[in-house]
C-alpha atoms as a PDB file:
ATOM      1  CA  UNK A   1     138.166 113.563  80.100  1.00  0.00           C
ATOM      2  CA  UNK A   2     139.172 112.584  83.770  1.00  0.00           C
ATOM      3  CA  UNK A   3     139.723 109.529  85.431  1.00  0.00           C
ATOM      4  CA  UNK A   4     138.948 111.430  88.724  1.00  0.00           C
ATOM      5  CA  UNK A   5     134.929 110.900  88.313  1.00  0.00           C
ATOM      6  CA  UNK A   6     132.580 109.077  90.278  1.00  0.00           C
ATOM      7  CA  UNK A   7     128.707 107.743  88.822  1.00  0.00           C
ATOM      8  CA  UNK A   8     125.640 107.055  90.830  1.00  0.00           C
ATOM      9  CA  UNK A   9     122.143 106.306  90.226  1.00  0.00           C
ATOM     10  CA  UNK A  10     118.822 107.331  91.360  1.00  0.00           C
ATOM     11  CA  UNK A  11     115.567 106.644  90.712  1.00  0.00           C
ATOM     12  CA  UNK A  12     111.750 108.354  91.218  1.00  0.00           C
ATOM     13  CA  UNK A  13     108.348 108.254  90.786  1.00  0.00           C
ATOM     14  CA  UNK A  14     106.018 110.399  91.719  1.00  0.00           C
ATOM     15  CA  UNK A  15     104.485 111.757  94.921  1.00  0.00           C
ATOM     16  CA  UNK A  16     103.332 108.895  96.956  1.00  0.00           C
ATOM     17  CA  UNK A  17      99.720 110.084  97.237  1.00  0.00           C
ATOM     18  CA  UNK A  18      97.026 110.769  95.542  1.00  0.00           C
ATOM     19  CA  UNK A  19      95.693 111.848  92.743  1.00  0.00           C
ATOM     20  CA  UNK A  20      99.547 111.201  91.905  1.00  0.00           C
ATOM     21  CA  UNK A  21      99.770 107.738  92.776  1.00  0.00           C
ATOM     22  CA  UNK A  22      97.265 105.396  93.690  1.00  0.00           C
ATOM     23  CA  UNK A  23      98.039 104.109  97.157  1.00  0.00           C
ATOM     24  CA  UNK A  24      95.205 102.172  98.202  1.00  0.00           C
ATOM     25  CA  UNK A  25      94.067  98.408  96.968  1.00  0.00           C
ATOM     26  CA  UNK A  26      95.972  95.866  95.400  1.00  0.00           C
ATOM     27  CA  UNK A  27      97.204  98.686  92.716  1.00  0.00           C
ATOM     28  CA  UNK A  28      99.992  99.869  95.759  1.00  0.00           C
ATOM     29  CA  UNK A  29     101.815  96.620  95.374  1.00  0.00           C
ATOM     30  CA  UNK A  30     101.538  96.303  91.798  1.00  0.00           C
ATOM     31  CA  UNK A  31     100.658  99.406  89.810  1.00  0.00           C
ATOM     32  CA  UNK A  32     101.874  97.550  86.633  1.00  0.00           C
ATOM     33  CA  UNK A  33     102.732  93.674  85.457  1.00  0.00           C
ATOM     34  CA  UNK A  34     106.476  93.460  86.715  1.00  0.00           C
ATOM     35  CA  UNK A  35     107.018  96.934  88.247  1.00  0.00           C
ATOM     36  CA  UNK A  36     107.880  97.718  92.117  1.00  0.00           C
ATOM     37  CA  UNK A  37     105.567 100.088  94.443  1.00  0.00           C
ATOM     38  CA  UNK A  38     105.497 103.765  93.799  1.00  0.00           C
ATOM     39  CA  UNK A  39     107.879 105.846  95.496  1.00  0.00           C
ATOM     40  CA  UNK A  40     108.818 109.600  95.757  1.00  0.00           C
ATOM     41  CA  UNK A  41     113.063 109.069  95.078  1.00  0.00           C
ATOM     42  CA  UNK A  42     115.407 106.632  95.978  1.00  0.00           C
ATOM     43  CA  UNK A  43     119.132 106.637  95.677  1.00  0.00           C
ATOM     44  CA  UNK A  44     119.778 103.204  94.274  1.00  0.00           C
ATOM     45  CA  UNK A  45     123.560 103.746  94.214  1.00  0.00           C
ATOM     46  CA  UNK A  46     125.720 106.442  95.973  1.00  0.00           C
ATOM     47  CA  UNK A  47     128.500 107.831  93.723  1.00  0.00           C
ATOM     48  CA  UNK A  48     131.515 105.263  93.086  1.00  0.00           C
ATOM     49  CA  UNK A  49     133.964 104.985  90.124  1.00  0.00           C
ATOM     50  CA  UNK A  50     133.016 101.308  89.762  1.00  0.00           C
ATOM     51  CA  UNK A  51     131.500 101.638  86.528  1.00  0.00           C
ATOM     52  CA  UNK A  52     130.785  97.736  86.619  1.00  0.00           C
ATOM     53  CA  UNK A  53     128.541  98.141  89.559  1.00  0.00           C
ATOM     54  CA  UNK A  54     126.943 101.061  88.136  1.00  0.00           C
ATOM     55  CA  UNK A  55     125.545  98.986  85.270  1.00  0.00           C
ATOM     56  CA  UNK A  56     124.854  96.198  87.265  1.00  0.00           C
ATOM     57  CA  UNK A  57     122.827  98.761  89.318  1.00  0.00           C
ATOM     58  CA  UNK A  58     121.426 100.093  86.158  1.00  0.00           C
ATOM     59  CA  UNK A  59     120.183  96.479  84.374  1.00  0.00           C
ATOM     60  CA  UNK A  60     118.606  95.354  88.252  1.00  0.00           C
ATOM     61  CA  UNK A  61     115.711  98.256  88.187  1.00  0.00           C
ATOM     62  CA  UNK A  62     112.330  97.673  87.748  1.00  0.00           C
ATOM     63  CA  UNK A  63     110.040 100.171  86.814  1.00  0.00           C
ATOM     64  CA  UNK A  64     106.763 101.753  88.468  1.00  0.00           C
ATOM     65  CA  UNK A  65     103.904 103.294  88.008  1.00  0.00           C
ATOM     66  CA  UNK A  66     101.605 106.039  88.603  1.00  0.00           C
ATOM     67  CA  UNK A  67      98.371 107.589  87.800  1.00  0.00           C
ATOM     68  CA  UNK A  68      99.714 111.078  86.067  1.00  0.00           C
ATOM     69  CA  UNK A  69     101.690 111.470  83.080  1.00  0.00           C
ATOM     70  CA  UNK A  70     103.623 114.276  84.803  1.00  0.00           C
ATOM     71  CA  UNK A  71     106.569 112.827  87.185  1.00  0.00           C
ATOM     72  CA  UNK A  72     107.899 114.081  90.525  1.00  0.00           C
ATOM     73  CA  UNK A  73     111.422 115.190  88.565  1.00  0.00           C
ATOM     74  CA  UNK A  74     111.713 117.950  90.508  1.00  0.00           C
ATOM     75  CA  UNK A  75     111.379 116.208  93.331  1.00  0.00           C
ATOM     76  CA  UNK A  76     114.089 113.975  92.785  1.00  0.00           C
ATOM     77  CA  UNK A  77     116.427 116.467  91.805  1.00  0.00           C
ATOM     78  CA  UNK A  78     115.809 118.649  95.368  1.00  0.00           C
ATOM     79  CA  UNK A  79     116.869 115.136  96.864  1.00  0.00           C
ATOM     80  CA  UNK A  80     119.741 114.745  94.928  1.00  0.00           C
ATOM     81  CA  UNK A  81     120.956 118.075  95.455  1.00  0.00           C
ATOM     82  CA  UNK A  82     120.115 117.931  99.632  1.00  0.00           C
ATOM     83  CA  UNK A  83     120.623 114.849 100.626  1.00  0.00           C
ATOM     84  CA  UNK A  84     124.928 115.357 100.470  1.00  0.00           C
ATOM     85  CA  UNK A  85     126.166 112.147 102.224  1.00  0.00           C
ATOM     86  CA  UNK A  86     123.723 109.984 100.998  1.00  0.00           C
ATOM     87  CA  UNK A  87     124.127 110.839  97.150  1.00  0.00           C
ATOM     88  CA  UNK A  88     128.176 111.178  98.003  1.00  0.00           C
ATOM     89  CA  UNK A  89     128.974 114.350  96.557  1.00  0.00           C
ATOM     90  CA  UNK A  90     132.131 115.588  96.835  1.00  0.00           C
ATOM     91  CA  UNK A  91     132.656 119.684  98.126  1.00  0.00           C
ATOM     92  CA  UNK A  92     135.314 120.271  95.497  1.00  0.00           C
ATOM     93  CA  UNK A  93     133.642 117.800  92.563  1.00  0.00           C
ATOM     94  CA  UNK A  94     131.695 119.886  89.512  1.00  0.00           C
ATOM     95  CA  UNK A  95     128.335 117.695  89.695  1.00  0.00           C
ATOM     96  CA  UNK A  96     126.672 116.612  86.880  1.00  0.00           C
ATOM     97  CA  UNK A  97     122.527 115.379  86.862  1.00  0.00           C
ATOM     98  CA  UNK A  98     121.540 113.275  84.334  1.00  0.00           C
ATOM     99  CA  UNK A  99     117.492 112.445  83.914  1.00  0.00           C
ATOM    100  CA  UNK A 100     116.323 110.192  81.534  1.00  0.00           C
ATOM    101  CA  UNK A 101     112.340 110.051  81.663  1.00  0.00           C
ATOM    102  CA  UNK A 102     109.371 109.488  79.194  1.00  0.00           C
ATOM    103  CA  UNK A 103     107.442 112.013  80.822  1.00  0.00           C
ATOM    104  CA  UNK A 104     107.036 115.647  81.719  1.00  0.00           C
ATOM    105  CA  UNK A 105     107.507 117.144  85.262  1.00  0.00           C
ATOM    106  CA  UNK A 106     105.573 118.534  87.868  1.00  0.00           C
ATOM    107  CA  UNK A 107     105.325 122.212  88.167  1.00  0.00           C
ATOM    108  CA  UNK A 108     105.429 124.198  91.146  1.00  0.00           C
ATOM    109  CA  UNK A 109     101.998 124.321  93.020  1.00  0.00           C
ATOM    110  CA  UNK A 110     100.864 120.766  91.331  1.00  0.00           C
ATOM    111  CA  UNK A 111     101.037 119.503  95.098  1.00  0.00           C
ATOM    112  CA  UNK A 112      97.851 121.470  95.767  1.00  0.00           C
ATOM    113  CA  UNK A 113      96.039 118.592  94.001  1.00  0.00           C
ATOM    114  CA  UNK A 114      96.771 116.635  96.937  1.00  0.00           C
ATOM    115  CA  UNK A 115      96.088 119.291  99.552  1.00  0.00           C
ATOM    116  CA  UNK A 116     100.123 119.909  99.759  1.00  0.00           C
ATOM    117  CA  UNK A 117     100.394 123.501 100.446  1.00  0.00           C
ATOM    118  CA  UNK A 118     103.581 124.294 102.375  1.00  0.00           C
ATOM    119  CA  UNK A 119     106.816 124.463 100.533  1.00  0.00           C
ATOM    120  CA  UNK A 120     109.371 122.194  99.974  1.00  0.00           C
ATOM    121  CA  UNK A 121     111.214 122.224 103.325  1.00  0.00           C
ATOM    122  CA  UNK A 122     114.728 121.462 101.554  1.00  0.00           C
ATOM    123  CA  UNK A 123     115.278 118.749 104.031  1.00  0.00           C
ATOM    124  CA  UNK A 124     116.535 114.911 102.860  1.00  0.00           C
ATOM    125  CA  UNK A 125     114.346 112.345 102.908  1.00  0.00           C
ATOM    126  CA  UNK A 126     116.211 109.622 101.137  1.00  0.00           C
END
């Protein structure tokens, strides 16, 4: 164990189109009773060793929703992984990823669905 740690928190979605995620009609504002618009990834909370506001962080989310039972995990994790200075990592730090989901993931080439054909471009979008 190490007091030398820091925790963050992230949340995602799905891709923000369809037949992933129904963005058209009064569904885009409320896809479910008490959940938040669909979104691809969002860093809620950049990593910290204030494990108070990391709960805090934690008991605030809302949920959303999404036509698919697969999720855009994958997704998410290319963000957390590219997007350095926004997430917070640290050169020298070991990094840990922890995803907690009730669904499967996307697979490669799923995109195509949604006429997505060029590659992940490994850029940060959060």
């Amino acid at each position: 164990v190490s007091y030398n740690y820091r925790i963050g928190y992230g949340s995602y979605v799905d891709k923000t189109t369809a037949p992933f995620a129904l963005m058209a009609g009064p569904s885009v504002l409320i896809p479910c009773a008490g959940c938040k618009k669909p979104y691809s990834f969002t860093n809620t909370l950049p990593l910290i060793q204030n494990v108070q506001q990391f709960q805090t962080a934690v008991r605030r989310e809302t949920i959303s929703g999404n036509i698919d039972t697969p999720e855009g995990t994958l997704e998410a994790l290319m963000q957390t992984t590219v997007c350095e200075e926004v997430i917070g990592w640290r050169k020298e730090a070991r990094k840990v990823i922890v995803i907690a989901t009730d669904a499967n993931y996307h697979a490669a080439g799923d995109g195509r669905l949604a006429g997505i054909v060029t590659p992940n471009d490994g850029q940060c979008y959060t």
